[in-house]
C-alpha atoms as a PDB file:
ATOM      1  CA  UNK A   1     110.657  65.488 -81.889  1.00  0.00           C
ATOM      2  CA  UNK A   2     109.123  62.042 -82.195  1.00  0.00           C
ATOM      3  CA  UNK A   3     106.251  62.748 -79.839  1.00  0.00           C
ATOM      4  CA  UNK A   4     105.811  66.070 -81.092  1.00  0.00           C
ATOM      5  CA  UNK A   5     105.078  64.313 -84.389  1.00  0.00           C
ATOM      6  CA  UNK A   6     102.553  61.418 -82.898  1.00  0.00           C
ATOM      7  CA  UNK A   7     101.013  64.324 -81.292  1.00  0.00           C
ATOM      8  CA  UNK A   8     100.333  66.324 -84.534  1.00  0.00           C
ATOM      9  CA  UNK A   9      99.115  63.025 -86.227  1.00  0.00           C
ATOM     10  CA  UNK A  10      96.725  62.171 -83.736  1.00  0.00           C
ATOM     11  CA  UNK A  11      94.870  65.839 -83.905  1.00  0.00           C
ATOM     12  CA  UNK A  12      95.009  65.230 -87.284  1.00  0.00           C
ATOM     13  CA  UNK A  13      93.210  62.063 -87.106  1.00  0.00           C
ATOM     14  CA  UNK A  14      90.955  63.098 -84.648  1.00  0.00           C
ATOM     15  CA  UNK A  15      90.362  66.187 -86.824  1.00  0.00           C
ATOM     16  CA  UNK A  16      89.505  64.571 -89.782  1.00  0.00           C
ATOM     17  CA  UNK A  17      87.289  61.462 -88.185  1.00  0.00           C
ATOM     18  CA  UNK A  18      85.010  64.270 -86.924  1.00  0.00           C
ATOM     19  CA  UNK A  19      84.680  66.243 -89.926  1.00  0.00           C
ATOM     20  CA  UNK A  20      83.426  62.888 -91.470  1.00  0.00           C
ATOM     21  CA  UNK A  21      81.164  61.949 -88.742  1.00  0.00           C
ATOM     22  CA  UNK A  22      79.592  65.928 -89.338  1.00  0.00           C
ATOM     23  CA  UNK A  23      79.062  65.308 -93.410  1.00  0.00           C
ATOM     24  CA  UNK A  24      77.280  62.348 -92.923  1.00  0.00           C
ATOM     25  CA  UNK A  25      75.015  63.997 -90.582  1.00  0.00           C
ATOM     26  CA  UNK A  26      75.719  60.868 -87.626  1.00  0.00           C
ATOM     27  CA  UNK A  27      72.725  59.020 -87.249  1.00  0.00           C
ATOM     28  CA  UNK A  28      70.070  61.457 -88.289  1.00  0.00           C
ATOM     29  CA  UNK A  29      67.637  60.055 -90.637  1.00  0.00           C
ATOM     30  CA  UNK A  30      67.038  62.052 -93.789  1.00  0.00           C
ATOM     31  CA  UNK A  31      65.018  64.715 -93.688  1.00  0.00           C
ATOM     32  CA  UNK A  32      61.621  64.248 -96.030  1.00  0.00           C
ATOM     33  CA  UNK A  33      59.944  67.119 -97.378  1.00  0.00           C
ATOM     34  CA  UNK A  34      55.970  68.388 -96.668  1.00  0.00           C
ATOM     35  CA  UNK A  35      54.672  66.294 -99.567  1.00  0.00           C
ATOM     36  CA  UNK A  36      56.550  63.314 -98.966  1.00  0.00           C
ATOM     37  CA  UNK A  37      55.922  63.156 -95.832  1.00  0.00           C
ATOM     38  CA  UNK A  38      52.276  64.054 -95.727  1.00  0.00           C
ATOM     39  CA  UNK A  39      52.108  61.122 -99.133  1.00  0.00           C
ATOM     40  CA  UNK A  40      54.285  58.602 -96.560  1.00  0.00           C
ATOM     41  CA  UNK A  41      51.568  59.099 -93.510  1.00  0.00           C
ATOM     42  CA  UNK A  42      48.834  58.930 -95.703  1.00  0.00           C
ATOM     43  CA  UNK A  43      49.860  55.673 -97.179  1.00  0.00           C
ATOM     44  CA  UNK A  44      50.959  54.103 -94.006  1.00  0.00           C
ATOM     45  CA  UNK A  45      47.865  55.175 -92.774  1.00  0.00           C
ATOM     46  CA  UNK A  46      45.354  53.981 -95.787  1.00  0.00           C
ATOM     47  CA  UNK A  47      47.099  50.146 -95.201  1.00  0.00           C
ATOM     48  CA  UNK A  48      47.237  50.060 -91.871  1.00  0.00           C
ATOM     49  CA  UNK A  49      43.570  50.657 -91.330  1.00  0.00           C
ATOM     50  CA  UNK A  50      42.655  49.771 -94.684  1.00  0.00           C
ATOM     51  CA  UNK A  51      41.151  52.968 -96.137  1.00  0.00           C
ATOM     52  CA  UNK A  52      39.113  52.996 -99.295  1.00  0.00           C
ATOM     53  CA  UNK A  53      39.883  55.263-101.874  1.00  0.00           C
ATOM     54  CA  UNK A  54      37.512  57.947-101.373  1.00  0.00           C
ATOM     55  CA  UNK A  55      38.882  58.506 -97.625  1.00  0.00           C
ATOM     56  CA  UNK A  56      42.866  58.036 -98.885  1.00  0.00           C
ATOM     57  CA  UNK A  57      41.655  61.096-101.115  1.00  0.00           C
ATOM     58  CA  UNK A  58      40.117  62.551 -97.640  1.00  0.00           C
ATOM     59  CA  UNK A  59      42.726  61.636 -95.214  1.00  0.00           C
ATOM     60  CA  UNK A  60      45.454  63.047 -97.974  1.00  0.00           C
ATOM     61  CA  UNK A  61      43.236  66.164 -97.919  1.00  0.00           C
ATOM     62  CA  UNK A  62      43.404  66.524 -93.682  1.00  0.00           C
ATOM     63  CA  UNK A  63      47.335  65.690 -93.733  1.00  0.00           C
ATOM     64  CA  UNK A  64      48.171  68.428 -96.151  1.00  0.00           C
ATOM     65  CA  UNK A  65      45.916  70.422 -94.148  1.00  0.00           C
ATOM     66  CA  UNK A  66      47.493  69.606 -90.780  1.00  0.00           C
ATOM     67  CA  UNK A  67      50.882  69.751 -91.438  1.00  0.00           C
ATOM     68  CA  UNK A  68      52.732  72.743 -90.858  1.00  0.00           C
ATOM     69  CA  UNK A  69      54.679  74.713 -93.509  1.00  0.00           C
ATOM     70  CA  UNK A  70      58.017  75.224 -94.273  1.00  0.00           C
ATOM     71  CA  UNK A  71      59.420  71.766 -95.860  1.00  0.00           C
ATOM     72  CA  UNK A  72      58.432  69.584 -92.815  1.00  0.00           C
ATOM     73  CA  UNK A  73      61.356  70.258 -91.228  1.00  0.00           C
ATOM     74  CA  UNK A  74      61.364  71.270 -87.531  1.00  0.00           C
ATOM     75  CA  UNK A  75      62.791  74.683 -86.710  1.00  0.00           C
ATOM     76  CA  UNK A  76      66.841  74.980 -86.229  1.00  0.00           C
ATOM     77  CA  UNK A  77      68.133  75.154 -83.275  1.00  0.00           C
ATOM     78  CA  UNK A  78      71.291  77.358 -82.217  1.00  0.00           C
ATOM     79  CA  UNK A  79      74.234  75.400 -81.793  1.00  0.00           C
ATOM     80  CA  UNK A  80      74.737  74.298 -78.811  1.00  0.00           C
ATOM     81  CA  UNK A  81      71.595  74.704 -76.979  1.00  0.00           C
ATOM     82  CA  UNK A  82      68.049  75.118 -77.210  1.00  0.00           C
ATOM     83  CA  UNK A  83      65.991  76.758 -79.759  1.00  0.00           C
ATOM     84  CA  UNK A  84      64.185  80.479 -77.993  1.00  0.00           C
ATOM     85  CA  UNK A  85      60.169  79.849 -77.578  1.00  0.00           C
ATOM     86  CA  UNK A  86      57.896  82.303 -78.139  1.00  0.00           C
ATOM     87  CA  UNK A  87      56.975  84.105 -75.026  1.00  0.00           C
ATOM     88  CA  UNK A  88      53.955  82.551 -72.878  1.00  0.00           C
ATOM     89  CA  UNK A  89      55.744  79.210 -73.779  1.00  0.00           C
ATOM     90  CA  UNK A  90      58.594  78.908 -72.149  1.00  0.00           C
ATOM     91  CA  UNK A  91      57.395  76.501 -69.396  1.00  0.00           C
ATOM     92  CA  UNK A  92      55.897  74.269 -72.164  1.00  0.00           C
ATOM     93  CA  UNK A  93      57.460  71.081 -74.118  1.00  0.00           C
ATOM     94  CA  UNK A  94      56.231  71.826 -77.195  1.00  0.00           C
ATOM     95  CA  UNK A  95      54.470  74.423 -79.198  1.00  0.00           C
ATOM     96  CA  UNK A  96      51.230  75.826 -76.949  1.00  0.00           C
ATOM     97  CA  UNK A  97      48.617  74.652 -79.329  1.00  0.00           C
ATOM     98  CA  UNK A  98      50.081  71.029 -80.379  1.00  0.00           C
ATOM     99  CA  UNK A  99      47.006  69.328 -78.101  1.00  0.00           C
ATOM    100  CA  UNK A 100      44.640  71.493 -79.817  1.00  0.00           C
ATOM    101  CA  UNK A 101      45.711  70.617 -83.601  1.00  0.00           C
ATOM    102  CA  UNK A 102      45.663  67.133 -82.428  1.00  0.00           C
ATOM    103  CA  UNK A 103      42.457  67.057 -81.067  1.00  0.00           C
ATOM    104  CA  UNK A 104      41.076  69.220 -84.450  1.00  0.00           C
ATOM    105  CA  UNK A 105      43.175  66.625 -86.508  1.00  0.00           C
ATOM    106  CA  UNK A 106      41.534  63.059 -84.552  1.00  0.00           C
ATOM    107  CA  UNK A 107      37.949  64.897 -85.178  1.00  0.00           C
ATOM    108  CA  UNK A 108      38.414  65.470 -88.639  1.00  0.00           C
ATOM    109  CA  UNK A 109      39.604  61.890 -89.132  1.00  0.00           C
ATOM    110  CA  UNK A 110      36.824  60.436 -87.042  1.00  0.00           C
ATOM    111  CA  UNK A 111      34.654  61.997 -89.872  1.00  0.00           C
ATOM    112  CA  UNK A 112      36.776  60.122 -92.105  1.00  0.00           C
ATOM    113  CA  UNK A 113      37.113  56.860 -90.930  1.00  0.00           C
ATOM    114  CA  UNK A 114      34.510  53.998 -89.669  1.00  0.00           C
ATOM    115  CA  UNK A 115      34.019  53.554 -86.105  1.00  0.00           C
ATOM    116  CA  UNK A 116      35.861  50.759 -86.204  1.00  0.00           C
ATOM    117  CA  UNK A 117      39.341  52.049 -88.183  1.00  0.00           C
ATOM    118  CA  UNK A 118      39.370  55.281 -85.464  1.00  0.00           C
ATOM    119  CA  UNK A 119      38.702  52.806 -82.515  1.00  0.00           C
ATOM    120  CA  UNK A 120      42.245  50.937 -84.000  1.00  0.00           C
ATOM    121  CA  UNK A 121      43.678  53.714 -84.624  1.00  0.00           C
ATOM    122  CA  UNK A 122      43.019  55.624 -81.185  1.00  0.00           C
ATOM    123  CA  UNK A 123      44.742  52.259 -79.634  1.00  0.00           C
ATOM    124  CA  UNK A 124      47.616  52.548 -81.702  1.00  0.00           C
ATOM    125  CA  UNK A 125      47.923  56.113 -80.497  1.00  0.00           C
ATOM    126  CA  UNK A 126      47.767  55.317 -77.105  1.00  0.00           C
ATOM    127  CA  UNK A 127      50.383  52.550 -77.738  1.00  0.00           C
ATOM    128  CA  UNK A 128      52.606  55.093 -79.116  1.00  0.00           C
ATOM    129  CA  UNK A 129      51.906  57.360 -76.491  1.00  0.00           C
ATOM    130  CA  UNK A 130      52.598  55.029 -73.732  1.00  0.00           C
ATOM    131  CA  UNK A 131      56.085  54.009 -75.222  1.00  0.00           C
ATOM    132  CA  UNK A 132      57.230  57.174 -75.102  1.00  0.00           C
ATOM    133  CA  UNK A 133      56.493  57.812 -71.563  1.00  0.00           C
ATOM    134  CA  UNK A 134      58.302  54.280 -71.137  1.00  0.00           C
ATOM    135  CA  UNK A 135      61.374  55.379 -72.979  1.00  0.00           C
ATOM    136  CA  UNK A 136      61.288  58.747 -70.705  1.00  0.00           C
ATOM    137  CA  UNK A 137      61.218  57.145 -67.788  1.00  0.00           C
ATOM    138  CA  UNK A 138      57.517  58.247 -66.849  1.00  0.00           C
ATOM    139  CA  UNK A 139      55.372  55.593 -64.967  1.00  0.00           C
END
């Protein structure tokens, strides 16, 4: 009888430990909505490279413009496994046309910035993009 009852207090524990862990969402950062997040990037963006009003107003303009609908939040995935892809796409990492919207997006915002703000921030990109192969494991 005594194990039977350490036995129903530990799924209980267990049971109730995980249920916590799932309302506080584990370590997920909150999610931000389109506007805040396109008013967050544009900021970030206006100090790092030290914008001047009229291209904040510019850049603000291209963000909106770039980023996709539906509350900035990525699409849901089943549980358990992978969200479907389209078909044509199913060999790809992410959506088919992601290289394309960047490349629109850095053109646009070559427009808006001096040669010298776009050369920084093409560096930083590359940065970026050469810490995530790092944290892949790519060479």
């Amino acid at each position: 009888m005594r194990k039977f009852l350490v036995s129903i207090f530990l799924i209980v524990a267990v049971s109730v430990g995980a249920s916590a862990q799932n309302e506080q969402g584990g370590n997920r950062r909150p999610s931000m909505d389109r506007t805040e997040w396109v008013k967050k990037r544009t900021e970030r963006m206006v100090q790092k490279y030290g914008l001047n009003e009229k291209q904040a107003a510019e850049l603000q303009a291209l963000n909106e413009k770039q980023m996709p609908r539906g509350n900035g939040q990525r699409r849901q995935r089943p549980e358990g496994g992978q969200a479907p892809r389209p078909e044509g796409q199913q060999g790809q990492r992410h959506g088919g046309n992601r290289q394309e919207m960047m490349k629109q997006y850095n053109e646009e915002l070559q427009k808006i910035m001096t040669a010298d703000q776009f050369k920084a921030y093409t560096e930083d990109m590359e940065k970026r993009r050469q810490e995530r192969q790092n944290r892949q494991g790519r060479p």
